[in-house]
Protein backbone atom coordinates (compact mmCIF):
# COMPACT_ATOMS: atom_id res chain seq x y z
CA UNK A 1 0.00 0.00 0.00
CA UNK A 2 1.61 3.47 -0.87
CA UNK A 3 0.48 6.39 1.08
CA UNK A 4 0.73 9.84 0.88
CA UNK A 5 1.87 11.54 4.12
CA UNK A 6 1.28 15.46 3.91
CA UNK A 7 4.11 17.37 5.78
CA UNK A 8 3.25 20.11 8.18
CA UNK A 9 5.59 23.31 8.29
CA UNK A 10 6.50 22.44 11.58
CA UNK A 11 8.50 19.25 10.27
CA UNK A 12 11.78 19.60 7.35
CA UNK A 13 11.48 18.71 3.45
CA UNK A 14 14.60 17.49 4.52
CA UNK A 15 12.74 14.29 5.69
CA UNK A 16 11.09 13.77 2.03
CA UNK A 17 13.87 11.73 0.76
CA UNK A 18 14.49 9.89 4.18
CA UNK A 19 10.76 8.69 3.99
CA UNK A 20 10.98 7.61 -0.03
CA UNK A 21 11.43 4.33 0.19
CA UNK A 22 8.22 3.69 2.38
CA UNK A 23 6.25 6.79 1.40
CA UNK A 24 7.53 7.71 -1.76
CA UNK A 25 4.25 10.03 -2.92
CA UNK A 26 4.68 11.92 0.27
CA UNK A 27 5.04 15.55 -0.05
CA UNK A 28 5.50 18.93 2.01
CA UNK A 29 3.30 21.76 2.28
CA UNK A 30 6.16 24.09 1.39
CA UNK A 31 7.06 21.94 -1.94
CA UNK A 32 3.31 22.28 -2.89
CA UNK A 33 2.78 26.13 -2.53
CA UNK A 34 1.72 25.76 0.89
CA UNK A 35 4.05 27.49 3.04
CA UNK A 36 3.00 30.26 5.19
CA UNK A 37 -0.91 29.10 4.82
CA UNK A 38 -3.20 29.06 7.61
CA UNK A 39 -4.04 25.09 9.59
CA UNK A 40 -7.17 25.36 7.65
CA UNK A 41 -5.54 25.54 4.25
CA UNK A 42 -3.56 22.82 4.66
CA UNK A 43 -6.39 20.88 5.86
CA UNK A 44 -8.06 21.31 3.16
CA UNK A 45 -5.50 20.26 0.79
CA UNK A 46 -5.17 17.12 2.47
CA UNK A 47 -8.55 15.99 2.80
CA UNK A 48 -8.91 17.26 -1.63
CA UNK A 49 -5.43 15.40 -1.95
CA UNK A 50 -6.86 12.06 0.35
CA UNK A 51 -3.34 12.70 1.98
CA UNK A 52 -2.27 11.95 5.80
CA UNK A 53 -1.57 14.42 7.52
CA UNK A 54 1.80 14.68 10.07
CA UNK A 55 2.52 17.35 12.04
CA UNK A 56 3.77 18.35 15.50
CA UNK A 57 1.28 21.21 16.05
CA UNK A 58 -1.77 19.77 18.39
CA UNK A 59 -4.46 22.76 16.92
CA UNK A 60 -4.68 19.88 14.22
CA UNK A 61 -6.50 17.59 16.97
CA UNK A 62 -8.57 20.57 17.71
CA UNK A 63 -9.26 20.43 13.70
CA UNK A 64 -10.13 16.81 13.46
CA UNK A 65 -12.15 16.57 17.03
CA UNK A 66 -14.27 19.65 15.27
CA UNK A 67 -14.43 18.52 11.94
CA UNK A 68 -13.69 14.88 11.87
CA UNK A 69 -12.14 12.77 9.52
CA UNK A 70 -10.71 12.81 6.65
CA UNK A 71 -8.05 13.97 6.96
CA UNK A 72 -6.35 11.50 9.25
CA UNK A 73 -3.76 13.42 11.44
CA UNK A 74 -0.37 12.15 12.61
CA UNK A 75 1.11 13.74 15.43
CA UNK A 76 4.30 13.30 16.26
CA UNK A 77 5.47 13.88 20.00
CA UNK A 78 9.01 14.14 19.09
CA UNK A 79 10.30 17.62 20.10
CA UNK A 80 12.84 19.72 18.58
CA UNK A 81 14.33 15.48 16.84
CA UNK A 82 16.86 15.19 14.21
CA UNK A 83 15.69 14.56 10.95
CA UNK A 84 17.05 11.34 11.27
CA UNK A 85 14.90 11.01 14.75
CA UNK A 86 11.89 11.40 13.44
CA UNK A 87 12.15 9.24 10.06
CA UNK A 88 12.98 6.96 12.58
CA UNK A 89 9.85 7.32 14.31
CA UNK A 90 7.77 7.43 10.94
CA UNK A 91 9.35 4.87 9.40
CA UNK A 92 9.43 2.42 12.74
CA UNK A 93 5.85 2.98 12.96
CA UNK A 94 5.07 2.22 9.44
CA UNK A 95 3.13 -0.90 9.45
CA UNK A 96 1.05 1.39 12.32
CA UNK A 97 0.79 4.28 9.88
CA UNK A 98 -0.86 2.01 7.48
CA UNK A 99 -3.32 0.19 9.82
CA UNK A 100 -4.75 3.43 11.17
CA UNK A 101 -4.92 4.73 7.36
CA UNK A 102 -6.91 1.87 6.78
CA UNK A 103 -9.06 1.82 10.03
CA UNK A 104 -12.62 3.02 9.76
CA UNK A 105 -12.88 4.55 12.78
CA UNK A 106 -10.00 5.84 13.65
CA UNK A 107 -8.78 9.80 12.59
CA UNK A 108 -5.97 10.87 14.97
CA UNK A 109 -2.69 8.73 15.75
CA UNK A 110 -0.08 10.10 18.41
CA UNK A 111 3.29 8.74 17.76
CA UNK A 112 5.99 8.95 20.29
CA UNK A 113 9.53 7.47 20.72
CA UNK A 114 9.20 4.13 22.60
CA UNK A 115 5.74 4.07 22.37
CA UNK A 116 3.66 0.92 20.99
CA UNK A 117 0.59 1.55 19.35
């Protein structure tokens, strides 16, 4: 299954190419003329795009308890990581990241160093 993971501002381009191999249609909100845009905006372009979204900003669980699903959000509680770090985390969680893509019910997944899902 190849999903699209939508990258918030708060997280580097830099981890586009780290994330290929398992992700390889994800993109970044700066790469797609996003930059800059309001958390509604780039909600929007993920729900048109059927992308997940992954971010480290929590006012996107405000967005999807209000507004519900899609999008599915990824949050990652990572802190000021390494690029490396949190690939890590994405990619280590993959087989996660797909279940909860998959799951009907399910719109919000926290991911967190050390932490099984």
């Amino acid at each position: 299954m190849s999903l699209s993971l939508l990258l918030d501002e708060n997280l580097s381009e830099k981890l586009l190419p780290l994330l290929f191999d398992r992700f390889p249609y994800s993109r970044h909100v700066r790469l797609i003329g996003l930059g800059g845009e309001d958390d509604l905006a780039i909600w929007d372009r993920a729900l048109l795009d059927g992308d997940l979204l992954v971010t480290k900003d929590d006012d996107f669980l405000r967005l999807s308890m209000s507004r519900g699903f899609p999008p599915k959000v990824i949050c990652l509680a990572i802190g000021n990581a390494s690029n490396a770090a949190t690939a890590c985390l994405l990619l280590n969680h993959a087989a996660d990241i797909e279940a909860f893509s998959s799951h009907p019910e399910a719109g919000f997944l926290l991911l967190s160093p050390g932490a099984k899902t």
